[in-house]
Protein backbone atom coordinates (compact mmCIF):
# COMPACT_ATOMS: atom_id res chain seq x y z
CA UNK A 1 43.88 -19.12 62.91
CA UNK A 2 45.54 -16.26 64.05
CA UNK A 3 46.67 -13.53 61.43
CA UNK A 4 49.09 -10.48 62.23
CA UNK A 5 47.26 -7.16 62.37
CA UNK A 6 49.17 -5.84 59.50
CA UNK A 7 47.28 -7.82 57.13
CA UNK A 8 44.46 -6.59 58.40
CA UNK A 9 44.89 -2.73 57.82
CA UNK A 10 46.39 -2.38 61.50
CA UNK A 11 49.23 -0.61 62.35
CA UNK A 12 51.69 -3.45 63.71
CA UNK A 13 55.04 -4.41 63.33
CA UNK A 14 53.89 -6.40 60.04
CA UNK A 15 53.08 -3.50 58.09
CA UNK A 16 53.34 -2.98 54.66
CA UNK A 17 54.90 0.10 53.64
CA UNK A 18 54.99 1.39 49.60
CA UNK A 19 59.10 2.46 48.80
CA UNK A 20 58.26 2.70 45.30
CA UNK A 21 56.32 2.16 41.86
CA UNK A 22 57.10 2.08 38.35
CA UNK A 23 53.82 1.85 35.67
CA UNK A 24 56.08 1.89 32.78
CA UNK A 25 55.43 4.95 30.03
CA UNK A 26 57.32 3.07 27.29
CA UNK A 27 58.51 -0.48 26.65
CA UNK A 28 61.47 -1.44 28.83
CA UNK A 29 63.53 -3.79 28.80
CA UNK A 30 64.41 -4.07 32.54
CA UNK A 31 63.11 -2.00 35.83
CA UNK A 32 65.44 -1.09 38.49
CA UNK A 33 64.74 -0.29 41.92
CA UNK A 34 67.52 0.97 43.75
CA UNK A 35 68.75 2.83 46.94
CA UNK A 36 66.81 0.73 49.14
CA UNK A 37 66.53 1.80 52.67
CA UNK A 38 68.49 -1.43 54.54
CA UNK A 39 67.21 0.28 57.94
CA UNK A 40 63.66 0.32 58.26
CA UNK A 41 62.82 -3.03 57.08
CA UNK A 42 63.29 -6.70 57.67
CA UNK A 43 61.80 -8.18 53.85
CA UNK A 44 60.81 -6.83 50.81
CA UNK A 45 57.49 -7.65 48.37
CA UNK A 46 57.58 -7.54 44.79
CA UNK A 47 54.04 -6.88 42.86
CA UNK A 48 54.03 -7.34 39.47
CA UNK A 49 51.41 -6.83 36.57
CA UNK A 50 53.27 -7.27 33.58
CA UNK A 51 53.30 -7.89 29.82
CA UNK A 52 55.95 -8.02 27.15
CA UNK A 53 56.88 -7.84 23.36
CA UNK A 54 57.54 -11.35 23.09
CA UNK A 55 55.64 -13.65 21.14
CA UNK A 56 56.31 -17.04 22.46
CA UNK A 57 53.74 -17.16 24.93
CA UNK A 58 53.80 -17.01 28.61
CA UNK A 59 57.87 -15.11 29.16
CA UNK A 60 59.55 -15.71 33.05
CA UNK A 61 60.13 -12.80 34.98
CA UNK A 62 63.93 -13.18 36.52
CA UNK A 63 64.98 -11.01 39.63
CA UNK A 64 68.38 -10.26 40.11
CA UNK A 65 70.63 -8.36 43.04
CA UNK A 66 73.22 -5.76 43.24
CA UNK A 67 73.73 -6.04 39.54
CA UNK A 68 75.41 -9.68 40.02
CA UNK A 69 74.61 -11.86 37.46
CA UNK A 70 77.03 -14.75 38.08
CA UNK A 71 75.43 -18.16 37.98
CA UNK A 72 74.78 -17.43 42.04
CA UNK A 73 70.55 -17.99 41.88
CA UNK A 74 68.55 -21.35 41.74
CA UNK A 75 64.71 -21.63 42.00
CA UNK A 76 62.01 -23.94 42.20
CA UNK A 77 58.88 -24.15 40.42
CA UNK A 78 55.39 -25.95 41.03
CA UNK A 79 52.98 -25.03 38.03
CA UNK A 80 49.48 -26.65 36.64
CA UNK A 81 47.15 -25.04 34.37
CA UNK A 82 43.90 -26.83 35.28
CA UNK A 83 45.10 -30.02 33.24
CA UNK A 84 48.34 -30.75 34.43
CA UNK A 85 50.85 -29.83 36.93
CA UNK A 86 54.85 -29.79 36.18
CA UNK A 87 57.76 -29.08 38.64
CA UNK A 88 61.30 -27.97 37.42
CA UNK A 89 63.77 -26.99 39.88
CA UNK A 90 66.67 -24.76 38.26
CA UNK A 91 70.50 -24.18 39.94
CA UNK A 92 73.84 -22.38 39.20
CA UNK A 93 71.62 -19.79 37.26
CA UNK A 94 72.33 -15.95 36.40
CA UNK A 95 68.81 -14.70 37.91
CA UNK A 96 65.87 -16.20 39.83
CA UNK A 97 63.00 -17.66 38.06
CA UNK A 98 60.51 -16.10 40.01
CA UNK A 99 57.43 -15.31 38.03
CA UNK A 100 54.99 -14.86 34.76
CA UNK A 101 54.42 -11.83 32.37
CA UNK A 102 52.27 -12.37 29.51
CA UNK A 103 53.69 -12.40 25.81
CA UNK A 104 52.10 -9.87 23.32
CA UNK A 105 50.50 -13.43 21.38
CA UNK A 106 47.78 -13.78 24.36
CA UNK A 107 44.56 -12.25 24.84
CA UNK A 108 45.17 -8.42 24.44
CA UNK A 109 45.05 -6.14 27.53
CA UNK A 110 46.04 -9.31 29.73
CA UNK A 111 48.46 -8.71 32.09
CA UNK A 112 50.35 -11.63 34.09
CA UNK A 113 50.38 -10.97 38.14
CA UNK A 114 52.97 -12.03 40.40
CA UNK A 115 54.16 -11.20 44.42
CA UNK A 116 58.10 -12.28 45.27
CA UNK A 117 58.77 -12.09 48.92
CA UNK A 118 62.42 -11.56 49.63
CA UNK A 119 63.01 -12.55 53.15
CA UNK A 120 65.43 -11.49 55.54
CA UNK A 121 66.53 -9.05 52.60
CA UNK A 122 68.95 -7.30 54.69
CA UNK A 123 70.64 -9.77 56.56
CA UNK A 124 74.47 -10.19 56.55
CA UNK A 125 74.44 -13.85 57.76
CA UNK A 126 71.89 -15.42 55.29
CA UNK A 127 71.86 -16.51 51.61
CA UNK A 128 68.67 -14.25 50.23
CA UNK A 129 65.28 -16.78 50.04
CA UNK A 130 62.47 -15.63 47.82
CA UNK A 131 58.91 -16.98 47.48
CA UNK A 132 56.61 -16.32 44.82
CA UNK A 133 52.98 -17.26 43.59
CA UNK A 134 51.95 -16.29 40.21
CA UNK A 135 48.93 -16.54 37.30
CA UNK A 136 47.98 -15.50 33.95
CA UNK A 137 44.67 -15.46 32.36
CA UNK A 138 46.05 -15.85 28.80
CA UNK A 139 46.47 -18.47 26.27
CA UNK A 140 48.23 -20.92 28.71
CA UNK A 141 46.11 -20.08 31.89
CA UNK A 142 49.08 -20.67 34.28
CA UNK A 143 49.44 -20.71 38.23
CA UNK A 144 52.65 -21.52 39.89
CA UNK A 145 54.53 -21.29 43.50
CA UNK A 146 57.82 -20.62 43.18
CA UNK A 147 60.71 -20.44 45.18
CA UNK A 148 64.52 -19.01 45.26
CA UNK A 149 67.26 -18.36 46.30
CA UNK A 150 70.21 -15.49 46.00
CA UNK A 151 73.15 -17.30 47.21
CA UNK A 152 75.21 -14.39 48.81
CA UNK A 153 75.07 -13.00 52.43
CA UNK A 154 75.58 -9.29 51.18
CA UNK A 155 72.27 -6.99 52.04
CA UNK A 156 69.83 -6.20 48.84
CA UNK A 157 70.85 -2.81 47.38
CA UNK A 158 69.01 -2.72 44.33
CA UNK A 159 66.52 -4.79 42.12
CA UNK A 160 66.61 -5.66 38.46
CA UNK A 161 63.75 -7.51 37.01
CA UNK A 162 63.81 -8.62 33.92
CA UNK A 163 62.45 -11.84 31.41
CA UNK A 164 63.76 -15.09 29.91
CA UNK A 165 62.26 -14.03 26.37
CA UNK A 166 63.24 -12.28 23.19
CA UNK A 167 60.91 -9.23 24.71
CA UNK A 168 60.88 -6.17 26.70
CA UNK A 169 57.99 -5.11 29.19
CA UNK A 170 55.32 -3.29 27.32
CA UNK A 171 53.59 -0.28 27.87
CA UNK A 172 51.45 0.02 31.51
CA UNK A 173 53.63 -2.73 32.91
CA UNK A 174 53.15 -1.90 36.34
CA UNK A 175 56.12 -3.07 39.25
CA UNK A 176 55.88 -2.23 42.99
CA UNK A 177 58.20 -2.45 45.37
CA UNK A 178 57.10 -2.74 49.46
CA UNK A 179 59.17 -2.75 52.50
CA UNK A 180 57.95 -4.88 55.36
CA UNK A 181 58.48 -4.19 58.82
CA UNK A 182 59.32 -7.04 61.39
């Protein structure tokens, strides 16, 4: 199998490149990246380690763009949790359902992990796609694909993440933000 040299440490055309990262101080309820260079890349990567106030169990991490939050996102979802698998596939929605923070009920110091590609994030001529794979080592022991979309043509400006629950992201929530070159 042949793999690009940029996931390999080598400088290539694939390369990963750090625009920014938030390890939050205080609880939050969002994080915002914005003023996104739209000239030196082609996608974007999301990493998340996160964890919030809520107390329901396992909360969704939603990603929204340019601050729209019309019912203009749908997203898929493929999950098991070493039992049982489920699917749900979600349309006309105000965000993307595109990945898992742990609620403050699980194990403490457990953080959910998640990485959101956003492809072809600066393109004028497609709808946004986003692809997603995600776990947690708490209570529920979750690991999902997921998929979305952002159905608008404009290029991605800014970034608001944010969760389905009653919570906000604790403490040490940590959110990067990568540019990738293609």
């Amino acid at each position: 199998m042949l793999v690009p040299l940029g996931f390999l440490g080598v400088n290539s055309k694939y390369d990963y490149e750090l625009i920014s990262t938030q390890i939050l101080a205080s609880n939050a309820a969002t994080v915002t990246f914005s003023a996104i260079d739209q000239t030196k890349y082609k996608h974007l990567q999301l990493r998340v380690t996160g964890r919030t106030t809520y107390t329901g169990g396992v909360d969704v991490l939603t990603v929204q763009f340019n601050g729209d939050t019309g019912a203009n996102y749908a997203s898929h979802r493929l999950q098991g949790d070493g039992t049982s698998a489920t699917g749900a596939s979600f349309t006309s929605q105000t965000y993307a359902n595109m990945g898992f923070v742990v609620g403050d009920n699980s194990t403490a110091n457990i953080f959910g992990a998640s990485v959101i590609d956003i492809l072809d994030a600066f393109s004028a001529t497609k709808v946004k796609t986003l692809r997603g794979v995600q776990g947690s080592n708490a209570s529920s022991n979750l690991v999902a694909v997921k998929s979305g979309l952002w159905i608008n043509t404009a290029s991605v400006s800014s970034i608001v993440l944010g969760t389905t629950g009653a919570g906000n992201f604790m403490t040490g929530s940590r959110f990067s933000l990568y540019g990738v070159r293609g």
